[in-house]
Protein backbone atom coordinates (compact mmCIF):
# COMPACT_ATOMS: atom_id res chain seq x y z
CA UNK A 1 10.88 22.54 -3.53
CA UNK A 2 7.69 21.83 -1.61
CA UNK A 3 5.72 22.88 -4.29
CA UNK A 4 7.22 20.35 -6.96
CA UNK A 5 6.92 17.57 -4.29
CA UNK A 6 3.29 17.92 -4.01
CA UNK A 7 2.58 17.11 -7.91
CA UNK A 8 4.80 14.35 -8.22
CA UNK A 9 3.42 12.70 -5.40
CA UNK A 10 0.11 13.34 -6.26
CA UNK A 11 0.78 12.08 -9.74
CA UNK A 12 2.88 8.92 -8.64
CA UNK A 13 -0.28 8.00 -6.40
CA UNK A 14 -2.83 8.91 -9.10
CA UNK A 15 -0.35 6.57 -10.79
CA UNK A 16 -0.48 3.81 -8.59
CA UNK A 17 -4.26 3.82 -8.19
CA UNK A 18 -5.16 3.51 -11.88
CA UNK A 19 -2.60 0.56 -12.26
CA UNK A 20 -4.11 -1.36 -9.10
CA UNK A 21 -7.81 -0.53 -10.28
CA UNK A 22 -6.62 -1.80 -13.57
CA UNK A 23 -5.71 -5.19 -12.23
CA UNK A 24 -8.66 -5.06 -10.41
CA UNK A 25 -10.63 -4.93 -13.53
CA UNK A 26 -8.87 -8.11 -15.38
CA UNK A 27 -9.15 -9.87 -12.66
CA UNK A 28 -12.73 -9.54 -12.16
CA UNK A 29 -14.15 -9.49 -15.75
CA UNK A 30 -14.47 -12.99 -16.66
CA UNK A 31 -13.09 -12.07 -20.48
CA UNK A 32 -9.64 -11.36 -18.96
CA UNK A 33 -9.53 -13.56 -15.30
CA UNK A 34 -8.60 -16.92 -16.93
CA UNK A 35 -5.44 -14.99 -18.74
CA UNK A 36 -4.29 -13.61 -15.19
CA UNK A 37 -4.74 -17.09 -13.55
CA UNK A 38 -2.34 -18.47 -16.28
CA UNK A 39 -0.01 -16.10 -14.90
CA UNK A 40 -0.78 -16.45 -11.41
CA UNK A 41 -0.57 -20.54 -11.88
CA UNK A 42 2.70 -20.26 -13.29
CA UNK A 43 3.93 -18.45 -10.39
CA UNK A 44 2.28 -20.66 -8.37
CA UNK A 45 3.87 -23.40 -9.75
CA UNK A 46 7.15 -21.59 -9.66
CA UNK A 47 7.19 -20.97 -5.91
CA UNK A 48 6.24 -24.80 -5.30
CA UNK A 49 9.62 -25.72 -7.01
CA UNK A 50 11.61 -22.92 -5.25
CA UNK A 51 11.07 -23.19 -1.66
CA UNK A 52 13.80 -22.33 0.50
CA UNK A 53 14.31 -22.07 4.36
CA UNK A 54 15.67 -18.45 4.24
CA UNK A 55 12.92 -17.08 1.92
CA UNK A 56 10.25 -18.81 3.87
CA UNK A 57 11.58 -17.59 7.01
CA UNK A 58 12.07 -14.02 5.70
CA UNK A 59 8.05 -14.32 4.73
CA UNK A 60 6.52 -15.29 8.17
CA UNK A 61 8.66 -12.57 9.55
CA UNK A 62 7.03 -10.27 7.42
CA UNK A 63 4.03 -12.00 7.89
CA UNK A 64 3.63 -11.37 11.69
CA UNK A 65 5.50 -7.84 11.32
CA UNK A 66 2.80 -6.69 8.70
CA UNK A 67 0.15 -8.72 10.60
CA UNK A 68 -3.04 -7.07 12.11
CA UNK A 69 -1.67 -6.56 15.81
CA UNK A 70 1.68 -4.89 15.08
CA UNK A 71 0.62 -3.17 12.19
CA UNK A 72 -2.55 -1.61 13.97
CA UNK A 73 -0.13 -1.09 17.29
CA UNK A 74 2.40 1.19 14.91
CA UNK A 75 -0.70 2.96 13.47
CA UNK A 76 -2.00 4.07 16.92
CA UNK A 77 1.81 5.15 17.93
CA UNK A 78 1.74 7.11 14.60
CA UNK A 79 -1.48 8.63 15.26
CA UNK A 80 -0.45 9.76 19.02
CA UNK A 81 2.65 10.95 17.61
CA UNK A 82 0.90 13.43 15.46
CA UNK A 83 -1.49 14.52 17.72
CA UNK A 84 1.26 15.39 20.38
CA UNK A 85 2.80 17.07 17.89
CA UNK A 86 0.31 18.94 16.62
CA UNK A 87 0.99 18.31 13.30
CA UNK A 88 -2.77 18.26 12.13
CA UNK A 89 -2.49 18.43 8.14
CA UNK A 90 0.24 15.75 7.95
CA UNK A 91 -2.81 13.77 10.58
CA UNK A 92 -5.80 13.85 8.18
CA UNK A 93 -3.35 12.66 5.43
CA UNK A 94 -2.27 9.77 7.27
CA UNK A 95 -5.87 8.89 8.69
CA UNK A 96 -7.83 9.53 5.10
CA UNK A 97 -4.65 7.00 3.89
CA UNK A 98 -5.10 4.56 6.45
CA UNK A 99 -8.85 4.45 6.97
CA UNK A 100 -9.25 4.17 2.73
CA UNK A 101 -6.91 1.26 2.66
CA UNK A 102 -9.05 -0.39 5.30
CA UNK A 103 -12.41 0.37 4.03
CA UNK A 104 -11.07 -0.56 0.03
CA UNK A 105 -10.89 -4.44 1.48
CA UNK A 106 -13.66 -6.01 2.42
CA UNK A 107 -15.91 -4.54 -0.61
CA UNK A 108 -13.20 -5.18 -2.97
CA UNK A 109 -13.33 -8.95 -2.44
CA UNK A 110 -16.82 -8.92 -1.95
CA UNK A 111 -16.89 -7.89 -5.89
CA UNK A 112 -14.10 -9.79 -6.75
CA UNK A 113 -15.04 -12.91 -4.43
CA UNK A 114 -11.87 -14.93 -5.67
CA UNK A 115 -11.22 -18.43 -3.93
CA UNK A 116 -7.10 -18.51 -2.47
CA UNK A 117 -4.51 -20.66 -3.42
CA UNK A 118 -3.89 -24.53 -1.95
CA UNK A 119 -1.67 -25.33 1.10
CA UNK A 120 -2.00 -22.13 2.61
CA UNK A 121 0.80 -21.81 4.93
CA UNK A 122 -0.40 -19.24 7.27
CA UNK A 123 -3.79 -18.42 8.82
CA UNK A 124 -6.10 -16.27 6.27
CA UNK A 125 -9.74 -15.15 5.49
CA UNK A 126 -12.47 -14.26 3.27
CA UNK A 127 -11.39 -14.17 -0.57
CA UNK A 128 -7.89 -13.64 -2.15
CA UNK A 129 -8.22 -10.33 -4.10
CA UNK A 130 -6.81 -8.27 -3.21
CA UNK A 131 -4.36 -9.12 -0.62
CA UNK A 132 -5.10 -7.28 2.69
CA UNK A 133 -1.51 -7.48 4.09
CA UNK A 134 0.03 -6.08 0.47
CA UNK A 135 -2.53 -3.51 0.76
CA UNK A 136 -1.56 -2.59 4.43
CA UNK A 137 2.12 -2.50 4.03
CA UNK A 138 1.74 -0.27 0.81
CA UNK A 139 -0.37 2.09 2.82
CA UNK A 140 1.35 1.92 6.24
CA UNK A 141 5.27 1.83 5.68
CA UNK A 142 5.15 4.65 3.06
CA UNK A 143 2.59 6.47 4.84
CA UNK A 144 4.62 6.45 7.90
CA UNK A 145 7.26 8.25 5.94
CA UNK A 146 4.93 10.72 5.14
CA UNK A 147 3.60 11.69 7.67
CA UNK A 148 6.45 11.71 10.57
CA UNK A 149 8.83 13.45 7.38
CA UNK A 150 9.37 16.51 6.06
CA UNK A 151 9.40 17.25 2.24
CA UNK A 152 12.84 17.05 0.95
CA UNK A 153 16.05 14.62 0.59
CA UNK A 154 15.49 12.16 3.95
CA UNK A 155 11.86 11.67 2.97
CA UNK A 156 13.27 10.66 -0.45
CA UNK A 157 15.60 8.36 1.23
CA UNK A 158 13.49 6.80 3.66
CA UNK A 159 10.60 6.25 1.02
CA UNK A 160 13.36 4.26 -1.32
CA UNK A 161 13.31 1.83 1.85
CA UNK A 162 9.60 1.67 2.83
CA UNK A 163 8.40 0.96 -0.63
CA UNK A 164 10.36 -1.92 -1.44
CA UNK A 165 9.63 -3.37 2.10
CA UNK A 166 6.34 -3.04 1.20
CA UNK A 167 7.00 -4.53 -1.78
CA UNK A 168 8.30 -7.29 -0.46
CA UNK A 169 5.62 -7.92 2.06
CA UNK A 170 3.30 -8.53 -0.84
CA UNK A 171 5.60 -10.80 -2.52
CA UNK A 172 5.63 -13.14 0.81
CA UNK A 173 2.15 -13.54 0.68
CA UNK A 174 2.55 -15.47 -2.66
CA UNK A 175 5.19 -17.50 -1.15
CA UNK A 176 3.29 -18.33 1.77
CA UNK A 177 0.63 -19.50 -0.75
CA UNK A 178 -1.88 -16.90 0.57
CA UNK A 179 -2.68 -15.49 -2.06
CA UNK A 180 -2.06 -15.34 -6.35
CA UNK A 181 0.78 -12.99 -7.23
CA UNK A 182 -2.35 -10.45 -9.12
CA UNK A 183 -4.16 -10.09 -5.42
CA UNK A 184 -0.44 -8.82 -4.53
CA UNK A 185 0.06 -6.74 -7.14
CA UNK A 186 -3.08 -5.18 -7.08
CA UNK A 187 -3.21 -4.73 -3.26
CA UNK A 188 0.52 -3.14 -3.45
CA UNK A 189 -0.48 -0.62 -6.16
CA UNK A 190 -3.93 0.30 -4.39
CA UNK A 191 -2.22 0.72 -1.00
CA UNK A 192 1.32 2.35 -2.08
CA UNK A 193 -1.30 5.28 -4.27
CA UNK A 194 -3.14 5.77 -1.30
CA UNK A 195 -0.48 6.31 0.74
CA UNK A 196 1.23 8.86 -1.71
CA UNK A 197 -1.72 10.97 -3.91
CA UNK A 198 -3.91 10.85 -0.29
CA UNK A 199 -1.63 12.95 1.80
CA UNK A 200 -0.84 15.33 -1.44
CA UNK A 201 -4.55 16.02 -1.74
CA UNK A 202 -4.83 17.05 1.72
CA UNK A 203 -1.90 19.43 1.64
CA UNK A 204 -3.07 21.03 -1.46
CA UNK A 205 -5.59 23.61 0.29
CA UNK A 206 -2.54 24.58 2.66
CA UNK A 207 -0.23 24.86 -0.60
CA UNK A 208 -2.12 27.03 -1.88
CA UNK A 209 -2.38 29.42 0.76
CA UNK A 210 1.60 29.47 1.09
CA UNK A 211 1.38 29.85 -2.57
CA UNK A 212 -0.72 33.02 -2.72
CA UNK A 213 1.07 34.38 0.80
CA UNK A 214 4.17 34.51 -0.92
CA UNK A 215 3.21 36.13 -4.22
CA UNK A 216 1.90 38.72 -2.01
CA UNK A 217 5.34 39.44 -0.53
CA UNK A 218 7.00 39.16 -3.55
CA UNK A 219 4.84 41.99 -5.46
């Protein structure tokens, strides 16, 4: 079982990273960025008409629980958690995951350079694309999974929770007018293939040593 887990994951991630460097690319190349802004202004002008107390509330929760401070404060208590464990393959997994999200950022919309939307209702800097917060969520909820779960059914489970929170997360951003719903959806499909092809690449040398262990018993 271990050894189908690895590919999948590594191909879902591969997966998510083409499809968030692909929005990337439309919404940078001026031949393609007015169509996406069509899109993004008509869900812009979609969640103007919509607001609701409920949703909005849900979003600022999300906002504060995705937010710099708790997010980084989890990431630590992950980190410690690994250590103490000992658990130093599924550690460079989550670290490479969480230190490329972070360091995918600030260049990103430095090349992109993408002004944000009006009436920002929360506090937010430097450009729109992609979304920070999206991109954090994506890396840190599944990532978590990852890396504190084994292969098998309950990582399954838990993952089918942490990526539509994630989800989610990104989503609020649009309704808090932070940012256009293409810096979300790029920033969730960056972050969530980080946080699954990432991991898989760093088990891979270990794989393969299982691998070629056990054909030697089995000879």
């Amino acid at each position: 079982m271990p050894n189908r887990l690895v590919p999948a994951d590594l191909g879902a991630g591969l997966a998510g990273i083409a499809a968030g460097a692909a929005v990337t690319v439309l919404v940078r190349s001026p031949h393609t960025r007015p169509l996406v802004q069509q899109v993004d202004d008509g869900w812009y002008r979609l969640v103007q008409r919509t607001h609701a107390g409920p949703r909005e509330a849900a979003s600022r929760t999300l906002d504060v629980a995705f937010g710099t401070t708790v997010d980084w404060t989890v990431r630590v208590a992950v980190t410690a958690q690994l250590l103490r464990s000992r658990r130093w393959s599924a550690l460079v997994g989550w670290a490479a995951t969480v230190a490329l999200g972070e360091v995918s950022v600030g260049p990103l919309k430095a090349a992109v350079d993408r002004p944000r939307p009006d009436a920002s209702m929360t506090r937010t800097s430097m450009a729109s694309y992609p979304s920070g917060h999206a991109l954090a969520a994506a890396t840190t909820a599944p990532g978590i999974v990852i890396a504190l779960v084994p292969p098998g059914r309950a990582r399954r489970r838990l993952l089918a929770v942490a990526v539509p929170l994630a989800a989610a997360t990104a989503l609020s951003r649009t309704f808090l007018n932070a940012h256009w719903l293409s810096d979300v959806v790029g920033g969730f499909a960056l972050g969530t293939g980080y946080a699954l092809a990432v991991p898989a690449v760093t088990r891979l040398p270990a794989d393969r040593v299982q691998c070629g262990r056990s054909g030697r018993r089995h000879r």
